[in-house]
PDB file of N, CA and C in Angstrom:
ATOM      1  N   UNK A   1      -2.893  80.915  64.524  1.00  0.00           N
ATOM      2  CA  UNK A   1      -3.278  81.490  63.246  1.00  0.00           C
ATOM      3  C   UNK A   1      -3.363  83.007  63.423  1.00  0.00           C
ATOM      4  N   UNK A   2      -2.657  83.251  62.690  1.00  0.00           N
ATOM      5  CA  UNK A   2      -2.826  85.350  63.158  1.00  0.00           C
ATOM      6  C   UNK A   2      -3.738  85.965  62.037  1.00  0.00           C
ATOM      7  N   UNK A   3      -4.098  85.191  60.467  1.00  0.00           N
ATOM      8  CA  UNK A   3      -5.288  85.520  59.839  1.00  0.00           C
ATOM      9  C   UNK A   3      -5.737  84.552  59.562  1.00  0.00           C
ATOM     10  N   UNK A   4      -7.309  85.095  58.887  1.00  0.00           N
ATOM     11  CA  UNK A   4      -7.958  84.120  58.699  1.00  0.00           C
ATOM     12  C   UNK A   4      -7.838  82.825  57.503  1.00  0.00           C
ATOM     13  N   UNK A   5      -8.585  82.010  57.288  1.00  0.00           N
ATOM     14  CA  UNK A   5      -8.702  81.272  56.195  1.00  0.00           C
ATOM     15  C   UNK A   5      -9.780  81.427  55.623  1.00  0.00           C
ATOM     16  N   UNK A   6      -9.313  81.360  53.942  1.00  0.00           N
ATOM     17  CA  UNK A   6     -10.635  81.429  53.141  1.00  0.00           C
ATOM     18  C   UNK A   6     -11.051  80.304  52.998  1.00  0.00           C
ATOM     19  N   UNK A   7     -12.769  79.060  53.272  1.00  0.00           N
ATOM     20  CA  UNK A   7     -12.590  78.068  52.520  1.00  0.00           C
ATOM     21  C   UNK A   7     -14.233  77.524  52.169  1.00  0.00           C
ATOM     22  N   UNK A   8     -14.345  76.603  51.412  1.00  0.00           N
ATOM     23  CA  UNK A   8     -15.167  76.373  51.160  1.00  0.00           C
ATOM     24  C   UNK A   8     -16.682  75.417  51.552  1.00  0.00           C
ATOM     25  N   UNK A   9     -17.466  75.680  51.246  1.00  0.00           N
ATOM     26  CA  UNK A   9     -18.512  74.951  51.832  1.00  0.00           C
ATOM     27  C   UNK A   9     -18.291  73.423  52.624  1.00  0.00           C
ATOM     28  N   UNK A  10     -17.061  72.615  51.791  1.00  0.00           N
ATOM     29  CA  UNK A  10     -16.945  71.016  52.126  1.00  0.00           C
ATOM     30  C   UNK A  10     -16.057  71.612  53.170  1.00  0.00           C
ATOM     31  N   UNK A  11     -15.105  71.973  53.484  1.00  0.00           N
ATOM     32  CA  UNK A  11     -14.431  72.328  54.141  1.00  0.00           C
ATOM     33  C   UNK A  11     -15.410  72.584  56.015  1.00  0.00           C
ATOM     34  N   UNK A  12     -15.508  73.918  55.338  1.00  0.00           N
ATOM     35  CA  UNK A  12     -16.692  74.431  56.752  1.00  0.00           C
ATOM     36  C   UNK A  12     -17.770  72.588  57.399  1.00  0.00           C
ATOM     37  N   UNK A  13     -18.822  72.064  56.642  1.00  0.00           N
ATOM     38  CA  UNK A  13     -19.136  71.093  57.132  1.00  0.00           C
ATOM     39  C   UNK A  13     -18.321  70.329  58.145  1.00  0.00           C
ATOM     40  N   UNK A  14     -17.307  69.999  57.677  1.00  0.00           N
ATOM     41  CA  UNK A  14     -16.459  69.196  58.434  1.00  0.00           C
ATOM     42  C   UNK A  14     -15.785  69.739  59.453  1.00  0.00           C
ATOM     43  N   UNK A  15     -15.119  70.975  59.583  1.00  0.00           N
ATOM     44  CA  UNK A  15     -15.014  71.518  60.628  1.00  0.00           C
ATOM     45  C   UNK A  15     -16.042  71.806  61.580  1.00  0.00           C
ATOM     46  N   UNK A  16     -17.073  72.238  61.316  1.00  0.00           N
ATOM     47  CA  UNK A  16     -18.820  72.131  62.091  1.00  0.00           C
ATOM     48  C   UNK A  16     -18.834  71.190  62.589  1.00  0.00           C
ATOM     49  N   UNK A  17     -18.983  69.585  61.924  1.00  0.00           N
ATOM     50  CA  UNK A  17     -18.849  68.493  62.566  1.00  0.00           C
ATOM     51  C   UNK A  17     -17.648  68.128  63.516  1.00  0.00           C
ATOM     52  N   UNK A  18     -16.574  68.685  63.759  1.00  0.00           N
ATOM     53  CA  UNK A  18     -15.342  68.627  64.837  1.00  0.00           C
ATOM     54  C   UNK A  18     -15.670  69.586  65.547  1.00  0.00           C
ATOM     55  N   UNK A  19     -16.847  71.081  65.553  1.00  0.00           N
ATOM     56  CA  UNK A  19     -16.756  71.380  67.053  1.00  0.00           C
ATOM     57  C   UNK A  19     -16.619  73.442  66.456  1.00  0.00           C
ATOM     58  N   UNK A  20     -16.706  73.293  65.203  1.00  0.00           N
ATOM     59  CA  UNK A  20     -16.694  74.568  64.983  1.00  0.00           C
ATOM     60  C   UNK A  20     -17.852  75.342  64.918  1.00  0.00           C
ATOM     61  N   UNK A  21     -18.025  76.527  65.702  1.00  0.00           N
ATOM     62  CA  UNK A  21     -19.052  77.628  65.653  1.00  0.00           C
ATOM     63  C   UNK A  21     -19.142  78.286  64.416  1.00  0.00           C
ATOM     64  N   UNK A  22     -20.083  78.341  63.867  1.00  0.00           N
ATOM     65  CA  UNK A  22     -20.387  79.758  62.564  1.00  0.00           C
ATOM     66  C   UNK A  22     -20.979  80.601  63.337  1.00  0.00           C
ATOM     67  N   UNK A  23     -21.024  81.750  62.991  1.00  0.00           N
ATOM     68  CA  UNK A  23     -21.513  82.520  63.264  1.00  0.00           C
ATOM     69  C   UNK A  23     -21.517  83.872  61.558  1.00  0.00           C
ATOM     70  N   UNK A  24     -23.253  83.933  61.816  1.00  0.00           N
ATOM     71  CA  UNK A  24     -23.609  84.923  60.697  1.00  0.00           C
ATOM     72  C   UNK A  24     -23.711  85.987  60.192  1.00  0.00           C
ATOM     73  N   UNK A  25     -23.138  86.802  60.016  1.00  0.00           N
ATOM     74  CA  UNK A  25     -23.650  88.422  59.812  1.00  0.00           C
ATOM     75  C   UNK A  25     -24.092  88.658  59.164  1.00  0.00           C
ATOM     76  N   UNK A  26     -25.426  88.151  58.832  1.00  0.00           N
ATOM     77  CA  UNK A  26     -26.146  88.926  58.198  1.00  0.00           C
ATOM     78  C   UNK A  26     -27.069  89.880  58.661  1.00  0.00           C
ATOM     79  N   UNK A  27     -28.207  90.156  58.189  1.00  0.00           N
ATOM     80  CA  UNK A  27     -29.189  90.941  59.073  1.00  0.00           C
ATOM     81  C   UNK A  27     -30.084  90.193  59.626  1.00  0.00           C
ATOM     82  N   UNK A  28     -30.635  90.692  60.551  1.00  0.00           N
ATOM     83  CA  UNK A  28     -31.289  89.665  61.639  1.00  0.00           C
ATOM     84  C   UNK A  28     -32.488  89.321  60.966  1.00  0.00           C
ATOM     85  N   UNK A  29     -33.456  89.737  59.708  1.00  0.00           N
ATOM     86  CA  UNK A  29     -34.216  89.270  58.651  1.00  0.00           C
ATOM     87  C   UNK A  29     -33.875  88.291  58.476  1.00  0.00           C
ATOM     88  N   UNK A  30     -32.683  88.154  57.370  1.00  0.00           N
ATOM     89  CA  UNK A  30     -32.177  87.428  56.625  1.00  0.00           C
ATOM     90  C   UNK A  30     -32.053  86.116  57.163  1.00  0.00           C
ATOM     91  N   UNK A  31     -31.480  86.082  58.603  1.00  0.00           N
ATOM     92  CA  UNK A  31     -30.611  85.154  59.447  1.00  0.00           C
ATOM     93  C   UNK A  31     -31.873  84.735  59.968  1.00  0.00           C
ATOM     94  N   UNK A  32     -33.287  85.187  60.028  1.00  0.00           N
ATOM     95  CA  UNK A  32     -34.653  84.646  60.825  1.00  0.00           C
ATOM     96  C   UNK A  32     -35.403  83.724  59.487  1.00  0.00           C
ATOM     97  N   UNK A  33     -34.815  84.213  58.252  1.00  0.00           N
ATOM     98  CA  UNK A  33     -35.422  83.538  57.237  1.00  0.00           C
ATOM     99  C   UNK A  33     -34.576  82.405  57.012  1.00  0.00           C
ATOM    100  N   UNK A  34     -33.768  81.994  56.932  1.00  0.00           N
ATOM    101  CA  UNK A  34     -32.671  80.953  56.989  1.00  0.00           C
ATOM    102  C   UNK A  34     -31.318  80.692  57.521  1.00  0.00           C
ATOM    103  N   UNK A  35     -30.551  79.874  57.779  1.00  0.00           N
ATOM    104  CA  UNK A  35     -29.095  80.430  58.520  1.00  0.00           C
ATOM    105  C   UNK A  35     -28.670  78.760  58.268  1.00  0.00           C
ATOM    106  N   UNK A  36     -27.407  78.818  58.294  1.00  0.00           N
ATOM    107  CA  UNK A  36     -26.921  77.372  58.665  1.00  0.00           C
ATOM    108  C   UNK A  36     -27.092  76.844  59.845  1.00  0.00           C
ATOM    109  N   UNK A  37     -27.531  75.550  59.848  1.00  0.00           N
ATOM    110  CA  UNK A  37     -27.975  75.234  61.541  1.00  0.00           C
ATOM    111  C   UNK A  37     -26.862  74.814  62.307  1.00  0.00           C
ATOM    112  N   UNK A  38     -27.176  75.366  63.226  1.00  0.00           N
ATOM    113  CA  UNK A  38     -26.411  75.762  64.327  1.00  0.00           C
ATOM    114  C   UNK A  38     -25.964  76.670  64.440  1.00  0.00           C
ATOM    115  N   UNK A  39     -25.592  77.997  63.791  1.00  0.00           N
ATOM    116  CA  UNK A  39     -24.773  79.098  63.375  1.00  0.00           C
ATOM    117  C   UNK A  39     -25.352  80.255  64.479  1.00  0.00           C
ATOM    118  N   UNK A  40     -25.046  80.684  64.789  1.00  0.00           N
ATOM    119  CA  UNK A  40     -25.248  82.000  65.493  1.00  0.00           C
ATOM    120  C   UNK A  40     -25.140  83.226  65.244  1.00  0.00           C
ATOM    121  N   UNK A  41     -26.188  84.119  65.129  1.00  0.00           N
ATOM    122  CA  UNK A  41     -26.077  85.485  64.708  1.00  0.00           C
ATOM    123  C   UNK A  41     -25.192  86.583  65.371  1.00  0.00           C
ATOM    124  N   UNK A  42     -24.546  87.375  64.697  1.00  0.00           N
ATOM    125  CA  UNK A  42     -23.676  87.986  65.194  1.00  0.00           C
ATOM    126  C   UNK A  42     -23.864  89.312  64.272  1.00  0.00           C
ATOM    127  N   UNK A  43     -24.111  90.791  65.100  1.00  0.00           N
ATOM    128  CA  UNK A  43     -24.253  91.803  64.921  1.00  0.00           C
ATOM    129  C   UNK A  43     -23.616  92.612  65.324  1.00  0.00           C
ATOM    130  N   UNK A  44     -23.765  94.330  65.006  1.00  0.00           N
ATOM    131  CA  UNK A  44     -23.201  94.947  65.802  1.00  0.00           C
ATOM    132  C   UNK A  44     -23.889  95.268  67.194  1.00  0.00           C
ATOM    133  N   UNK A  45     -25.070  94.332  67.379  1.00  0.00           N
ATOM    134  CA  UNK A  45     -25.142  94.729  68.929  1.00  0.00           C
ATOM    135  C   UNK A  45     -24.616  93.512  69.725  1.00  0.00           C
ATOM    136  N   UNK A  46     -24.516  92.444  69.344  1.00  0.00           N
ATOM    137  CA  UNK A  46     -24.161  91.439  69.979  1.00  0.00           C
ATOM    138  C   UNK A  46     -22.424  91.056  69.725  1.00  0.00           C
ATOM    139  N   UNK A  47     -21.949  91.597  69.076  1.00  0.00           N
ATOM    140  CA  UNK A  47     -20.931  91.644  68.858  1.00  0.00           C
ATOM    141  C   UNK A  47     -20.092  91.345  69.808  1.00  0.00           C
ATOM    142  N   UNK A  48     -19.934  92.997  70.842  1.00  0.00           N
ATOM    143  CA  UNK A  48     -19.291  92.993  72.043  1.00  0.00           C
ATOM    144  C   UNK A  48     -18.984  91.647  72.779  1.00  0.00           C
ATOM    145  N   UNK A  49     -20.337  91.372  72.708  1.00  0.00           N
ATOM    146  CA  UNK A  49     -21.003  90.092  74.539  1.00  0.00           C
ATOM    147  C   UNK A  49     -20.273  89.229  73.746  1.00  0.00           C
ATOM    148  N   UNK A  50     -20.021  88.939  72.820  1.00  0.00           N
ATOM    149  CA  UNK A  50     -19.915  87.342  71.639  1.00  0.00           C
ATOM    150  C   UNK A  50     -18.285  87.513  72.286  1.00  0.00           C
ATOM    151  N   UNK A  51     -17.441  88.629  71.679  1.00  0.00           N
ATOM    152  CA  UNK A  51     -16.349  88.302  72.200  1.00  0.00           C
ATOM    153  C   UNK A  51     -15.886  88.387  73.312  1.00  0.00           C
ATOM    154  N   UNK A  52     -16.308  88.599  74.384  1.00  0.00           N
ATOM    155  CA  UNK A  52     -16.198  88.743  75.927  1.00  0.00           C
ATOM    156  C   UNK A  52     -16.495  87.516  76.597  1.00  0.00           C
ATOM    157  N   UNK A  53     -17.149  86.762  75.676  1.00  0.00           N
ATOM    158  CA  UNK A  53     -18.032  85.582  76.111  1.00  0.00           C
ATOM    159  C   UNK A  53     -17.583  84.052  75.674  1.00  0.00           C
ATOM    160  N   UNK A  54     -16.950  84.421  73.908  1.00  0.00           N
ATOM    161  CA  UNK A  54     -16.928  83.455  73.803  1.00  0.00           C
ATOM    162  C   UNK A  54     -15.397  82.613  73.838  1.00  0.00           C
ATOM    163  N   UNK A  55     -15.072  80.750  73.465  1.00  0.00           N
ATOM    164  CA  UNK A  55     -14.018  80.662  73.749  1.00  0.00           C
ATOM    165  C   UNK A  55     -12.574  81.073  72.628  1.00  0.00           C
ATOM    166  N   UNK A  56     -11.956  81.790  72.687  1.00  0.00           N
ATOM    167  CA  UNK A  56     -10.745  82.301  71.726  1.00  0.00           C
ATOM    168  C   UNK A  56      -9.961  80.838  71.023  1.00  0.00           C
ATOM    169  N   UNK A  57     -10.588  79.842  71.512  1.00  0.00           N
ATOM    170  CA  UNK A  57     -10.001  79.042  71.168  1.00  0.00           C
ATOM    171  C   UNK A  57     -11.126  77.810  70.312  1.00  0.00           C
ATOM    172  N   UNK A  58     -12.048  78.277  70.123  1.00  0.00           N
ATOM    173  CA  UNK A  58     -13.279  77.746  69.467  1.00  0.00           C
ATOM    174  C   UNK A  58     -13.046  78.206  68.001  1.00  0.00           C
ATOM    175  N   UNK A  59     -12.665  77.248  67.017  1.00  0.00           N
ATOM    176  CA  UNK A  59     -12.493  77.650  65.882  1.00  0.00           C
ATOM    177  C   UNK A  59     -13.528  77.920  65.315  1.00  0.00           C
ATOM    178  N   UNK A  60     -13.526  79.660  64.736  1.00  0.00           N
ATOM    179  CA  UNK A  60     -15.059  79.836  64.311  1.00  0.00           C
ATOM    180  C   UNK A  60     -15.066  80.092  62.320  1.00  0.00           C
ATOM    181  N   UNK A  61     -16.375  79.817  61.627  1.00  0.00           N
ATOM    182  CA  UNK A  61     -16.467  80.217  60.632  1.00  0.00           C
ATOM    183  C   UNK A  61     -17.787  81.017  60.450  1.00  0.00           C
ATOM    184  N   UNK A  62     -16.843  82.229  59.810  1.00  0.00           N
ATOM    185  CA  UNK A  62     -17.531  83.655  59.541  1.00  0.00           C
ATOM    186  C   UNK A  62     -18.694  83.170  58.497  1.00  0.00           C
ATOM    187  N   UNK A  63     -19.701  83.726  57.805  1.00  0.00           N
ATOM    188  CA  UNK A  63     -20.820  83.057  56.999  1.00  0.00           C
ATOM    189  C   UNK A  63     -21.347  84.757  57.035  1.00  0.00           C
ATOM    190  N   UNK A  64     -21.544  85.246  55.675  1.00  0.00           N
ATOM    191  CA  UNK A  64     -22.266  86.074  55.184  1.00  0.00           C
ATOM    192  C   UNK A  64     -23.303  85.662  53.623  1.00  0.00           C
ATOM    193  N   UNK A  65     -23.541  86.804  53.158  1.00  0.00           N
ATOM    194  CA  UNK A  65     -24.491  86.490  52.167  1.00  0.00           C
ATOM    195  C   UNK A  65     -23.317  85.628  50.922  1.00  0.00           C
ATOM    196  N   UNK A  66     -22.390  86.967  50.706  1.00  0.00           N
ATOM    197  CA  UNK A  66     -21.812  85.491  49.573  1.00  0.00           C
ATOM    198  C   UNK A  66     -20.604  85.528  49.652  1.00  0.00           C
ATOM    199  N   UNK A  67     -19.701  85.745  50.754  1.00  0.00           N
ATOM    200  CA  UNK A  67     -18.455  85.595  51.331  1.00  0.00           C
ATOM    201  C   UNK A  67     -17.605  86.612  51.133  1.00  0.00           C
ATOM    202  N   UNK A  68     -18.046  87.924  50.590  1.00  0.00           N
ATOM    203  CA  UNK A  68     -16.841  88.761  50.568  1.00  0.00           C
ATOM    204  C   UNK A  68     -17.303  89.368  52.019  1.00  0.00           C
ATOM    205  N   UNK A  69     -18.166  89.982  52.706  1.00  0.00           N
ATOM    206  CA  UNK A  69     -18.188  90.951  53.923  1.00  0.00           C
ATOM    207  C   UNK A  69     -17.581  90.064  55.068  1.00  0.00           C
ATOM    208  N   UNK A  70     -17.547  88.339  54.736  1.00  0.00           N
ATOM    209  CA  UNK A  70     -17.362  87.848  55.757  1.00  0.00           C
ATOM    210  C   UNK A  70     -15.953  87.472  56.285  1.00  0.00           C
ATOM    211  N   UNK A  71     -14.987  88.071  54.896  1.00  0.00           N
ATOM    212  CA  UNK A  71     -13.845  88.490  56.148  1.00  0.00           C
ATOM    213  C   UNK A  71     -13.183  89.275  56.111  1.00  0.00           C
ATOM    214  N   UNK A  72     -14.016  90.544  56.158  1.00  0.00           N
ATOM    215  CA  UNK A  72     -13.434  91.803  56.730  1.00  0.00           C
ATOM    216  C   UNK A  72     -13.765  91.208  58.082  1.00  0.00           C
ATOM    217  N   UNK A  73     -15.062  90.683  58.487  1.00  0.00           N
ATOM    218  CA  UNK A  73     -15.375  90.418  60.131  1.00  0.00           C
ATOM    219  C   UNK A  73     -14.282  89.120  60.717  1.00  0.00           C
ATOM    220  N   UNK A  74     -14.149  88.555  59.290  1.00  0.00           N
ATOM    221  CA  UNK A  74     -12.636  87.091  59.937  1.00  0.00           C
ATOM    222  C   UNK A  74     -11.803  87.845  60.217  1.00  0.00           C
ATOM    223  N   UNK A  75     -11.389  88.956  60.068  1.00  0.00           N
ATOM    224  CA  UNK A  75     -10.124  89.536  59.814  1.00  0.00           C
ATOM    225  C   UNK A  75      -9.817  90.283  61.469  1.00  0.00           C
ATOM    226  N   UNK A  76     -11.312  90.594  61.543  1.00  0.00           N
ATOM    227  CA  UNK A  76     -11.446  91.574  62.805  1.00  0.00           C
ATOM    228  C   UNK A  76     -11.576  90.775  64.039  1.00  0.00           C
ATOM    229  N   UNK A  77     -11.836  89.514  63.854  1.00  0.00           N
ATOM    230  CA  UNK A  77     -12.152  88.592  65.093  1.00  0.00           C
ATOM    231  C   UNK A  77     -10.685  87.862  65.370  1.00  0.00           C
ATOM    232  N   UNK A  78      -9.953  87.713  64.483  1.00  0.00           N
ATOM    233  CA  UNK A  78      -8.700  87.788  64.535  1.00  0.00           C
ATOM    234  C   UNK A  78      -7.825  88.210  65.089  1.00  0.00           C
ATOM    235  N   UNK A  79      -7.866  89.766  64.997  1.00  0.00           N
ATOM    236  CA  UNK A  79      -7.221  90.777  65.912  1.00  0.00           C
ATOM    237  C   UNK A  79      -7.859  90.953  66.903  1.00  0.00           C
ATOM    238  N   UNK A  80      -9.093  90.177  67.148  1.00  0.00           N
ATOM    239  CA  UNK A  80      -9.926  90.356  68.813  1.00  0.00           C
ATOM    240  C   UNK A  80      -9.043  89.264  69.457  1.00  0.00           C
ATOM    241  N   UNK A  81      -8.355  88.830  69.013  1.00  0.00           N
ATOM    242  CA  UNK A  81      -7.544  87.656  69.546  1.00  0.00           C
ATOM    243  C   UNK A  81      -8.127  86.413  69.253  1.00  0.00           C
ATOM    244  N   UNK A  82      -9.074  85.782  68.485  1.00  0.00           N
ATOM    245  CA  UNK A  82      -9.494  84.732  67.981  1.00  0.00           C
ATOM    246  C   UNK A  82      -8.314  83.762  67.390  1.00  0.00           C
ATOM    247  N   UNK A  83      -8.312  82.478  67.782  1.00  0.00           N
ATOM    248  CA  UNK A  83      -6.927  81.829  66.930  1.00  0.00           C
ATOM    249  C   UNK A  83      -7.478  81.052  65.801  1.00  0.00           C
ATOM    250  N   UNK A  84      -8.285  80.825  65.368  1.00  0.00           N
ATOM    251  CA  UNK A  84      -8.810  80.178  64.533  1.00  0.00           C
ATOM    252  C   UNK A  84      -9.631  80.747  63.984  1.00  0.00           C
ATOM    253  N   UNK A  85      -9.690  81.463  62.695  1.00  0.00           N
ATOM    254  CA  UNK A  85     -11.003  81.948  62.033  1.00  0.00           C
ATOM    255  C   UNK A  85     -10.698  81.541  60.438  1.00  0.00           C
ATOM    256  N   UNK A  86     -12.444  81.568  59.688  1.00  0.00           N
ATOM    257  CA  UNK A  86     -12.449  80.908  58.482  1.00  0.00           C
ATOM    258  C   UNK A  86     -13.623  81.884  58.306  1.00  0.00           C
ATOM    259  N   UNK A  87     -13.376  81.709  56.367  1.00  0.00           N
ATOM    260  CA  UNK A  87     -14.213  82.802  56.206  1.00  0.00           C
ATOM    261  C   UNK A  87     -14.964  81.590  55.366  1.00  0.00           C
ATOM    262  N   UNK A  88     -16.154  81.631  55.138  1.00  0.00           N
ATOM    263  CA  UNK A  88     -16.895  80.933  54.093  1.00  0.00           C
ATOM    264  C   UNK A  88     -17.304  81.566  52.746  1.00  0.00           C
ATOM    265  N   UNK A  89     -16.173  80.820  52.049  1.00  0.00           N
ATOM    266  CA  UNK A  89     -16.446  81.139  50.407  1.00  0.00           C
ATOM    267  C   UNK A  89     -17.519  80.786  50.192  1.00  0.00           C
ATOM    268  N   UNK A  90     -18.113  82.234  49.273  1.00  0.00           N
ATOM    269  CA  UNK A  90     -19.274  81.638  48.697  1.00  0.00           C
ATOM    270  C   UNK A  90     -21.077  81.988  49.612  1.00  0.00           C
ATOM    271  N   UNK A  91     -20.372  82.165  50.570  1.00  0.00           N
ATOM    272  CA  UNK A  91     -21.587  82.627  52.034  1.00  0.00           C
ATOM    273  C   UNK A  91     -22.642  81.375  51.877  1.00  0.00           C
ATOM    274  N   UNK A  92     -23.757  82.339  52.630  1.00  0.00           N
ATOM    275  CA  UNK A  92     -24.968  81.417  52.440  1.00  0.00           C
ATOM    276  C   UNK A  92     -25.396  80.791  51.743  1.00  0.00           C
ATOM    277  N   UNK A  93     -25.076  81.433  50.625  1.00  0.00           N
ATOM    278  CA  UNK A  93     -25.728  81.375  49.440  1.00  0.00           C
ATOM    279  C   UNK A  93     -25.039  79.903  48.772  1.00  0.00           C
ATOM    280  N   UNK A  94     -24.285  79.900  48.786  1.00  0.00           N
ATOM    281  CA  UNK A  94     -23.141  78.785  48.421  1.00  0.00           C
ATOM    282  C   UNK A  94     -23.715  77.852  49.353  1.00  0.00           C
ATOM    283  N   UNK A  95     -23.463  77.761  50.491  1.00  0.00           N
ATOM    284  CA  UNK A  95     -24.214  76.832  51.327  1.00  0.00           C
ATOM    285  C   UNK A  95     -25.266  76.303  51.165  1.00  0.00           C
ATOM    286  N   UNK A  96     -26.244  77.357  50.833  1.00  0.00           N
ATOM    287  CA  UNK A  96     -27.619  76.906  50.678  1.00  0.00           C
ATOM    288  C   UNK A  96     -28.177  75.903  49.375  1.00  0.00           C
ATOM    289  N   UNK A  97     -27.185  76.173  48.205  1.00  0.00           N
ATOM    290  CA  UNK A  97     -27.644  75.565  47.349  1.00  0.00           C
ATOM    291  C   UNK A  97     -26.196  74.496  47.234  1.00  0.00           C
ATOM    292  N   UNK A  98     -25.482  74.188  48.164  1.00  0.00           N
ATOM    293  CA  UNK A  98     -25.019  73.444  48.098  1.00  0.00           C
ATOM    294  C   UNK A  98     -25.370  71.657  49.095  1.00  0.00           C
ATOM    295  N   UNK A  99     -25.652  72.751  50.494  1.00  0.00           N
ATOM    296  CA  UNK A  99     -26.605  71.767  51.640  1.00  0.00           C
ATOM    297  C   UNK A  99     -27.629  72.225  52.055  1.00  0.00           C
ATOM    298  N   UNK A 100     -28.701  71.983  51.154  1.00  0.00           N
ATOM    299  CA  UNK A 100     -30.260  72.226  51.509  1.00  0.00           C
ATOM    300  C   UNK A 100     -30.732  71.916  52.651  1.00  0.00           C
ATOM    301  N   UNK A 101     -30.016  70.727  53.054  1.00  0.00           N
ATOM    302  CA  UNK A 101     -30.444  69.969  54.217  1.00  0.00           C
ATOM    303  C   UNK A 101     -30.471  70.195  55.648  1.00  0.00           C
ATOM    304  N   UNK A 102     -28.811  71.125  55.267  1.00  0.00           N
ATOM    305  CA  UNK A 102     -28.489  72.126  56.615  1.00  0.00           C
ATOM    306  C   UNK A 102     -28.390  73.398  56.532  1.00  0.00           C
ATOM    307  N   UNK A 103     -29.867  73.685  56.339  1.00  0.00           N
ATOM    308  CA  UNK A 103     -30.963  75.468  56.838  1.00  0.00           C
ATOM    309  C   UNK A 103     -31.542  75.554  57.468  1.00  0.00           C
ATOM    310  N   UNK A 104     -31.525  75.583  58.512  1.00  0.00           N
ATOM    311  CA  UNK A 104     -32.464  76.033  59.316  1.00  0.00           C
ATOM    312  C   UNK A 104     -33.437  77.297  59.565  1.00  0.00           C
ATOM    313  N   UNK A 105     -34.771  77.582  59.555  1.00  0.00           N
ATOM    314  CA  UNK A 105     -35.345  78.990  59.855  1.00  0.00           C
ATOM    315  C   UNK A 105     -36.014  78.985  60.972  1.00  0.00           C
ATOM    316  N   UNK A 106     -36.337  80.534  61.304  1.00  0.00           N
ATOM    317  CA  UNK A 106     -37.337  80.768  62.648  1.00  0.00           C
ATOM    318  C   UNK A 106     -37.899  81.334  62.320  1.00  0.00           C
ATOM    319  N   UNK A 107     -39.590  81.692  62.609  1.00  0.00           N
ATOM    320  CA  UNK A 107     -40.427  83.077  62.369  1.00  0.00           C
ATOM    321  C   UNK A 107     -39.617  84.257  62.602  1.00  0.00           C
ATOM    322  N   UNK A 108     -39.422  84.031  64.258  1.00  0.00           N
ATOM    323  CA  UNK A 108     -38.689  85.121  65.153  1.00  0.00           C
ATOM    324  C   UNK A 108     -37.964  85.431  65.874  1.00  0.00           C
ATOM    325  N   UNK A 109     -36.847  85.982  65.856  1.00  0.00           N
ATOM    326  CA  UNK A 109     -35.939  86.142  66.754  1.00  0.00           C
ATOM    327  C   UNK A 109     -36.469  86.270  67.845  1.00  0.00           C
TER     328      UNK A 109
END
């Protein structure tokens, strides 16, 4: 895949359930007040380590607040050499009031 895919909430689930990483950009607030579970925060400080670290071959979906910032970052993880990226239409927000069930929060990072 040399760009990303745009897709939607049913979509993302099911790929999650086969083995796909999200990962969130939001702000580390935001992402301590709720996140999709399992999803992993991804910033500009963690950024770097994430792609040095993680597998290029782990199909990941991008997750922001309501899916437009999240793929300028699909776009960019892409050209980090990522082969699989998805952007989530709709972001959190879409998620959230679509699967209540799968939010997870923390006090604190």
């Amino acid at each position: 895949m040399n760009s990303f895919t745009r897709i939607p909430p049913q979509q993302a689930l099911l790929l999650r359930a086969q083995g796909a990483l999200v990962v969130d950009i939001r702000d580390s607030q935001s992402f301590a007040m709720g996140h999709i579970s399992g999803s992993r925060h991804l910033d500009n400080f963690s950024l770097a380590d994430f792609i040095a670290t993680a597998d290029p071959d782990q199909p990941l979906i991008v997750s922001c607040y309501h899916g437009n910032s999240s793929q300028g970052a699909a776009a960019y993880l892409c050209s980090q050499g990522f082969a699989e990226v998805y952007s989530l239409d709709g972001g959190f927000e879409l998620w959230r009031s679509t699967y209540p069930a799968e939010i997870s929060a923390q006090d604190h990072e």
